[in-house]
N, C-alpha and C. Protein backbone atom coordinates (compact mmCIF):
# COMPACT_ATOMS: atom_id res chain seq x y z
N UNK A 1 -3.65 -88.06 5.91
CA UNK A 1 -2.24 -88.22 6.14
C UNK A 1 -2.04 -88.68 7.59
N UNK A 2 -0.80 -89.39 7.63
CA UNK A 2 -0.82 -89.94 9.42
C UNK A 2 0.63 -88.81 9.70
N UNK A 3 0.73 -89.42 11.21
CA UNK A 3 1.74 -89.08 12.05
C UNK A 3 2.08 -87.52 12.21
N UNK A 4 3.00 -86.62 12.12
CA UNK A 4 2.90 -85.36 12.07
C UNK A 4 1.83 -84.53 11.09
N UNK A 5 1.72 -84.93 9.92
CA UNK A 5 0.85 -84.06 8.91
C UNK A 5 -0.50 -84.63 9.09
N UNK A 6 -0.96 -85.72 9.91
CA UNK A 6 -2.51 -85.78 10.09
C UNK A 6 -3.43 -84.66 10.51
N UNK A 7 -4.30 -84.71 9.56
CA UNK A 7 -5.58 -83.31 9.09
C UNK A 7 -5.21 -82.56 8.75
N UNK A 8 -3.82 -82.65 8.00
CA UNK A 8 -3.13 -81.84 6.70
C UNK A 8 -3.94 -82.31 5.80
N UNK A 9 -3.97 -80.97 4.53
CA UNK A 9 -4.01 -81.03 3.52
C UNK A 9 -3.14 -82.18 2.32
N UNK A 10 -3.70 -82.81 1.63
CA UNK A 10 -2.21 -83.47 1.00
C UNK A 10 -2.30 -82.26 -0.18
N UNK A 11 -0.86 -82.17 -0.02
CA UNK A 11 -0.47 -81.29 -1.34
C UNK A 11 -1.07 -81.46 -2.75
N UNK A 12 -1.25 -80.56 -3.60
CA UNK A 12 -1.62 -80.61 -5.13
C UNK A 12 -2.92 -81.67 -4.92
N UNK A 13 -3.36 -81.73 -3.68
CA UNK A 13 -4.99 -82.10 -4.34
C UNK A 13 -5.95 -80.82 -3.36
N UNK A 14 -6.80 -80.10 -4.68
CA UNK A 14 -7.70 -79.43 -4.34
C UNK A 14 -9.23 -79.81 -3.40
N UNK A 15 -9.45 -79.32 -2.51
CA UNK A 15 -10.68 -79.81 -1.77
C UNK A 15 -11.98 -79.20 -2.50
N UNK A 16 -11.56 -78.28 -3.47
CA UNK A 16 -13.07 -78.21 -4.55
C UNK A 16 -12.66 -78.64 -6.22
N UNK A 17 -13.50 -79.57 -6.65
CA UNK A 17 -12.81 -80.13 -8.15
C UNK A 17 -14.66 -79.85 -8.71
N UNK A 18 -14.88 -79.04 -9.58
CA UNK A 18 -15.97 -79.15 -10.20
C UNK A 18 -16.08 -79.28 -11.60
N UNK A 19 -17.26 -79.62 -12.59
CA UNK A 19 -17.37 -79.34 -13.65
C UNK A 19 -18.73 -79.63 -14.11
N UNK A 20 -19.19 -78.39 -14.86
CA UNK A 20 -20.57 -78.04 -15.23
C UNK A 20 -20.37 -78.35 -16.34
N UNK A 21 -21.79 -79.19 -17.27
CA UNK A 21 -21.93 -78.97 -18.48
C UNK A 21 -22.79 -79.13 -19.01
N UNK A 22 -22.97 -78.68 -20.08
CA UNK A 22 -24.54 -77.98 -21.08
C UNK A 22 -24.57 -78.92 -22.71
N UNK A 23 -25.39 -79.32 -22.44
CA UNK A 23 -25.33 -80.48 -24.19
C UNK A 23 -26.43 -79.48 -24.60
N UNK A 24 -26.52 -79.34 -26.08
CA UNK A 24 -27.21 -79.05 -26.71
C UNK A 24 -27.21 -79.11 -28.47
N UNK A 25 -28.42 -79.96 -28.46
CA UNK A 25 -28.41 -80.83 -29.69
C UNK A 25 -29.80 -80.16 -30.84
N UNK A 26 -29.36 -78.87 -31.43
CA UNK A 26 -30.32 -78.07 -32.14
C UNK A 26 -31.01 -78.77 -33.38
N UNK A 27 -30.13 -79.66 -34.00
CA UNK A 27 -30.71 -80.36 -35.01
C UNK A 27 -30.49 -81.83 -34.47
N UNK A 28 -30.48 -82.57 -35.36
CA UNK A 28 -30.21 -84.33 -35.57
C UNK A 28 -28.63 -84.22 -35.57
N UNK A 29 -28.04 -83.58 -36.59
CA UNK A 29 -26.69 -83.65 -37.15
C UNK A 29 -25.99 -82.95 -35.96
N UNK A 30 -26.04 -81.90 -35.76
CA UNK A 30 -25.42 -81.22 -34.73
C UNK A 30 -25.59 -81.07 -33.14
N UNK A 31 -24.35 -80.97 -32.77
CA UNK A 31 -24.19 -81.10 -31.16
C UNK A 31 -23.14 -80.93 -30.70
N UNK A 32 -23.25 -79.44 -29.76
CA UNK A 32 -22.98 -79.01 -28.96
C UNK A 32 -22.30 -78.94 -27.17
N UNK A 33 -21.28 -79.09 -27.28
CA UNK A 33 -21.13 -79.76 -25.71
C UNK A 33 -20.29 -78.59 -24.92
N UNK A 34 -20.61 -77.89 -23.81
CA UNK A 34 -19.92 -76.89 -23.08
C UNK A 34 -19.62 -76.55 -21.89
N UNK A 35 -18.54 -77.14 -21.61
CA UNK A 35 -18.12 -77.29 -20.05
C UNK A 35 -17.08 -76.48 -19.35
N UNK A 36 -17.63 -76.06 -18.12
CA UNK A 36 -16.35 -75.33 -17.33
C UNK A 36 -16.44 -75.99 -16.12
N UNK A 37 -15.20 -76.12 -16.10
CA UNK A 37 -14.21 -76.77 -15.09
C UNK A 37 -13.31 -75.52 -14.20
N UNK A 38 -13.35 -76.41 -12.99
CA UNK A 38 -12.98 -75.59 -11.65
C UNK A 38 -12.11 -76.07 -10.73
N UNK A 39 -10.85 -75.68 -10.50
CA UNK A 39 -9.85 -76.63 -9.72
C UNK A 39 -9.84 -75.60 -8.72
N UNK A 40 -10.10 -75.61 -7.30
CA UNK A 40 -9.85 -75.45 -6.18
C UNK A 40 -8.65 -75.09 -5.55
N UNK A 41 -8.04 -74.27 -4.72
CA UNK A 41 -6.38 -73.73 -4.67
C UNK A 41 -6.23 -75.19 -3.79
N UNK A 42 -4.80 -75.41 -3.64
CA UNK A 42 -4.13 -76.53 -3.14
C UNK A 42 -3.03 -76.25 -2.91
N UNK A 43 -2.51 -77.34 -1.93
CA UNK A 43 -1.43 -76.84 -1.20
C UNK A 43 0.03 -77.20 -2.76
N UNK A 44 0.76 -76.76 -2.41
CA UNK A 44 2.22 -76.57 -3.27
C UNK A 44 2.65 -78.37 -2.97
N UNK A 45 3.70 -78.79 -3.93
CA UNK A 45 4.01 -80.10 -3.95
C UNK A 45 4.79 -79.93 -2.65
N UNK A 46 5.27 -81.15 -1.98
CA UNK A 46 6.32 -80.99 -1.07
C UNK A 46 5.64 -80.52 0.45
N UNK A 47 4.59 -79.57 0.01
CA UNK A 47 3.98 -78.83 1.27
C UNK A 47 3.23 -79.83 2.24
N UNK A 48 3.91 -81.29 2.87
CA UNK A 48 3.44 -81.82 4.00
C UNK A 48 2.58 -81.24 5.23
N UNK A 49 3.77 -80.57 5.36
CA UNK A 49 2.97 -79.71 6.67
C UNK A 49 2.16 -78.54 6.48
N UNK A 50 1.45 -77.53 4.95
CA UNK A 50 0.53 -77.00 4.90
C UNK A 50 1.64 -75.90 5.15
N UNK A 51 2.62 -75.24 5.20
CA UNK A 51 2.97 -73.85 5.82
C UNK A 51 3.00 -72.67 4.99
N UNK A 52 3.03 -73.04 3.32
CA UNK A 52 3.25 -72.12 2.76
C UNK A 52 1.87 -71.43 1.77
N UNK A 53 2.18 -70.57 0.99
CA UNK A 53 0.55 -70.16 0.78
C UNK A 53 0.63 -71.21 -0.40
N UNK A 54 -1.08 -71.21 -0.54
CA UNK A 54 -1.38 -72.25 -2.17
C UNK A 54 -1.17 -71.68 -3.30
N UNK A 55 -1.55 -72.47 -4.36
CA UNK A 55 -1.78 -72.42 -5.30
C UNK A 55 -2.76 -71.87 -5.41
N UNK A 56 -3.16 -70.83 -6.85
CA UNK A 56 -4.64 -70.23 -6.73
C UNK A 56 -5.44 -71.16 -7.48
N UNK A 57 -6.70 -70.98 -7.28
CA UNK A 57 -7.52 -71.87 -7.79
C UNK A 57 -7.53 -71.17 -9.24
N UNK A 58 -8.38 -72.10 -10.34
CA UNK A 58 -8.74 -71.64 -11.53
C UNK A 58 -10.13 -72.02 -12.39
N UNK A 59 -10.52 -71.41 -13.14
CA UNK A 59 -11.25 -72.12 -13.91
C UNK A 59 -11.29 -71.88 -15.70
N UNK A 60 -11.44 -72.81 -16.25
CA UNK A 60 -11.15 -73.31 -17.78
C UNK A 60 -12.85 -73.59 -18.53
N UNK A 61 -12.82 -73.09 -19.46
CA UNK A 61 -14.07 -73.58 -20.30
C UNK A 61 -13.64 -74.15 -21.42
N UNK A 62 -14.36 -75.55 -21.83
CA UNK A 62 -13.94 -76.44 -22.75
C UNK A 62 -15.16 -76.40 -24.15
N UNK A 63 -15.23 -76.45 -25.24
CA UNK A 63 -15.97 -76.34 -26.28
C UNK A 63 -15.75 -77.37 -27.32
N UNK A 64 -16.98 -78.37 -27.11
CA UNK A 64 -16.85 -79.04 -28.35
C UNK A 64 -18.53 -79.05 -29.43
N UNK A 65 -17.63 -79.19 -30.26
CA UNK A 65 -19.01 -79.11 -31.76
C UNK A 65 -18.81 -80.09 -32.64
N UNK A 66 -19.87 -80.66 -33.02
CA UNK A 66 -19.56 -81.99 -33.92
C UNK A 66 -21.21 -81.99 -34.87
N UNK A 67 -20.77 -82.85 -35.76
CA UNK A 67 -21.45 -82.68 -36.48
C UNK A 67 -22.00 -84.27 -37.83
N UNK A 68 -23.10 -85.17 -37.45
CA UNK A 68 -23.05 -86.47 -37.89
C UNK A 68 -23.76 -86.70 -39.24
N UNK A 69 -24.17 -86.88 -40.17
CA UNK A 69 -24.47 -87.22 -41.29
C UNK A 69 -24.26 -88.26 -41.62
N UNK A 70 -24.82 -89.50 -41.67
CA UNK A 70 -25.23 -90.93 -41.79
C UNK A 70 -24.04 -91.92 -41.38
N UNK A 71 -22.68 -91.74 -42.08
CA UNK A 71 -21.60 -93.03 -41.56
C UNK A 71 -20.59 -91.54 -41.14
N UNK A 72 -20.46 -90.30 -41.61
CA UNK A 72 -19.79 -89.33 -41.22
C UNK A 72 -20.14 -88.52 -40.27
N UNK A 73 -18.40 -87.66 -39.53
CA UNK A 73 -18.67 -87.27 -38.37
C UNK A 73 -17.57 -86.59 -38.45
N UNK A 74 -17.85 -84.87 -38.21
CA UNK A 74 -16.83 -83.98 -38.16
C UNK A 74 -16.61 -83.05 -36.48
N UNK A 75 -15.66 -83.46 -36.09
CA UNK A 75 -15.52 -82.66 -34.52
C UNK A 75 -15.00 -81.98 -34.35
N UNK A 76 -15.22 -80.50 -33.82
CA UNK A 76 -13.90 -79.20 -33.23
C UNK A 76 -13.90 -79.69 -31.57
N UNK A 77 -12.75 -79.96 -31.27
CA UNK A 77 -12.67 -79.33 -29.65
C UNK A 77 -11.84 -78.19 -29.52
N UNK A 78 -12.24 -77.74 -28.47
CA UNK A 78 -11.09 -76.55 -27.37
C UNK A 78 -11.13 -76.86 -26.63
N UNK A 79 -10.25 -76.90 -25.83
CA UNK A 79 -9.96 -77.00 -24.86
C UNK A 79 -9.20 -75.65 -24.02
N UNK A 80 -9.62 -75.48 -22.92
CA UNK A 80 -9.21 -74.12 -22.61
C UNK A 80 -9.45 -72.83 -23.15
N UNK A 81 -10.43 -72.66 -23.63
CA UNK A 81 -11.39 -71.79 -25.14
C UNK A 81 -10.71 -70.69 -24.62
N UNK A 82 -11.09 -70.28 -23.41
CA UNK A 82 -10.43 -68.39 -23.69
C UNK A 82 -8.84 -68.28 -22.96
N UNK A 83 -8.35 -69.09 -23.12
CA UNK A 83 -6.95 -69.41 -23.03
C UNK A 83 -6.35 -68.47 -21.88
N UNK A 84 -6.92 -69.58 -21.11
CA UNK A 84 -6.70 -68.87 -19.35
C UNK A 84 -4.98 -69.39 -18.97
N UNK A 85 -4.46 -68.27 -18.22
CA UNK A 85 -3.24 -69.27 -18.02
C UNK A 85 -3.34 -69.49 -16.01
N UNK A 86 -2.53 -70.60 -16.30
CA UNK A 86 -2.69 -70.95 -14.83
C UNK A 86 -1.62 -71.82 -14.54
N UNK A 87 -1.04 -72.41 -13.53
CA UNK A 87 -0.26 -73.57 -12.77
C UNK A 87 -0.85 -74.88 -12.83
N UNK A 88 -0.04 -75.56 -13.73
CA UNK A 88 -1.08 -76.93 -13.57
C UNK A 88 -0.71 -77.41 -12.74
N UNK A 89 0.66 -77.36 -11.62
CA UNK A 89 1.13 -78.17 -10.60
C UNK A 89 2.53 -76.98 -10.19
N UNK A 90 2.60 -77.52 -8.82
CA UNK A 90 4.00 -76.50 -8.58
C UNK A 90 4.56 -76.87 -7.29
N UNK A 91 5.75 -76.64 -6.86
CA UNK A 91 6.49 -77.08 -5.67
C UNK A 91 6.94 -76.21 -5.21
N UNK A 92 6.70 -76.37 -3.46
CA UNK A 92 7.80 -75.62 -2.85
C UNK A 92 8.23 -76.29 -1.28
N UNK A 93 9.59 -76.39 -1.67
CA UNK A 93 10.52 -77.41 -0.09
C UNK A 93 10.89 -76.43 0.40
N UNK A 94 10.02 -75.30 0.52
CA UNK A 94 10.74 -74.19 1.74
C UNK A 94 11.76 -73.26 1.32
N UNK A 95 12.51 -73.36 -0.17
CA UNK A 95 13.58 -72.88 -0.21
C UNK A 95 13.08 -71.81 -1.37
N UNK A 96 11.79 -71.55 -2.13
CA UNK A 96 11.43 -71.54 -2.89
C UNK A 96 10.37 -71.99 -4.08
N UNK A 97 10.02 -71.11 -5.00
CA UNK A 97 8.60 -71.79 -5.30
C UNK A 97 8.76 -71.97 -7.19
N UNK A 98 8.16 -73.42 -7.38
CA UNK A 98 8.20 -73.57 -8.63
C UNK A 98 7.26 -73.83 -9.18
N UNK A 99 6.79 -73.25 -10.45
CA UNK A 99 5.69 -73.61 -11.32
C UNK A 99 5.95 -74.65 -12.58
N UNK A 100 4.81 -75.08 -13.55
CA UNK A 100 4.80 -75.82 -13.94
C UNK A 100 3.36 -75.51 -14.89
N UNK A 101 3.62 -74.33 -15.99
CA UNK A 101 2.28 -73.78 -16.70
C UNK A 101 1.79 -74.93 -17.24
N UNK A 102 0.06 -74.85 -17.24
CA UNK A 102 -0.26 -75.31 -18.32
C UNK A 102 -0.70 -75.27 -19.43
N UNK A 103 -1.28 -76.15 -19.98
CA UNK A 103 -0.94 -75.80 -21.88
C UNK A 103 -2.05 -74.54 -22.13
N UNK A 104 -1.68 -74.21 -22.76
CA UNK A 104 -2.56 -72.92 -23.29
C UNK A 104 -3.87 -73.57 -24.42
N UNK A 105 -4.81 -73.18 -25.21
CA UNK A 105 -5.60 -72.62 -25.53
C UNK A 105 -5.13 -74.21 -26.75
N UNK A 106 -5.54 -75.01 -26.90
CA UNK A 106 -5.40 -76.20 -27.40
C UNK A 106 -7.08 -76.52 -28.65
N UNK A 107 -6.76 -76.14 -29.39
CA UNK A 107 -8.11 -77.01 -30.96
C UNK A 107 -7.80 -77.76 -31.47
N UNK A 108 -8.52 -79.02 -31.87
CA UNK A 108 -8.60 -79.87 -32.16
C UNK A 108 -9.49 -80.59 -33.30
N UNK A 109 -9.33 -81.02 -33.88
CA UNK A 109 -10.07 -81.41 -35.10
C UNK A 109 -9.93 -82.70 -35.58
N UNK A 110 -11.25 -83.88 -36.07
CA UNK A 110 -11.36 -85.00 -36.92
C UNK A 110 -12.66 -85.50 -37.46
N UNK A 111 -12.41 -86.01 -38.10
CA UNK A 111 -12.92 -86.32 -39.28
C UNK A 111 -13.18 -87.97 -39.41
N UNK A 112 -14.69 -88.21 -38.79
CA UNK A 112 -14.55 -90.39 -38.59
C UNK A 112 -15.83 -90.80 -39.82
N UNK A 113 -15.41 -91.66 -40.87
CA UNK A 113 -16.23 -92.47 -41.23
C UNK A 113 -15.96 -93.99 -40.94
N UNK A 114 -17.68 -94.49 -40.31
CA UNK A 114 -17.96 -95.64 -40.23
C UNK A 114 -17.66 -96.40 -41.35
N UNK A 115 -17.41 -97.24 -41.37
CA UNK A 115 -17.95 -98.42 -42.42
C UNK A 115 -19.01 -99.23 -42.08
């Protein structure tokens, strides 16, 4: 950032963003994919000048399973598996503080044949 907020933080971006993940493919057909993800606390929207406290950091584990048999292909995701709740973004101009949850505990499912 320049002029007053230089070697500020910029708001709503975290200085730790991680994500681990584990493939594991027990047969031919099946496979396994399992990731946790890690967002870092960050400053509040609006928060130029860094003054107010952050956001807490969090972390989310994601689960997908699929499953292939020659032109067919069946997939579960989760997303957010143990349905952590947290702030996906939030503001505060000094006068007050606002959140902005995010989605909860999200499965997913399909079903692809090739031709």
């Amino acid at each position: 950032m320049e002029g007053a907020d230089r070697g500020k933080s910029i708001p709503l971006v975290p200085k730790l963003k991680a994500t681990a993940s584990l493939n594991f493919k027990p047969t031919e057909a099946w496979n396994l994919l399992l990731s946790v993800n890690h967002i870092g606390s960050r400053y509040f929207g609006g928060d130029t000048a860094n003054l107010y406290a952050r956001m807490p950091a969090y972390t989310t584990v994601d689960l997908a399973v699929s499953w292939k048999e020659r032109n067919l292909t069946a997939r579960i995701n989760a997303r957010n598996l143990f349905d952590k709740r947290y702030a996906a973004t939030g503001f505060n101009y000094g006068f007050g503080t606002s959140y902005y949850p995010a989605e909860s505990r999200a499965i997913f499912a399909d079903l692809r044949y090739d031709f």
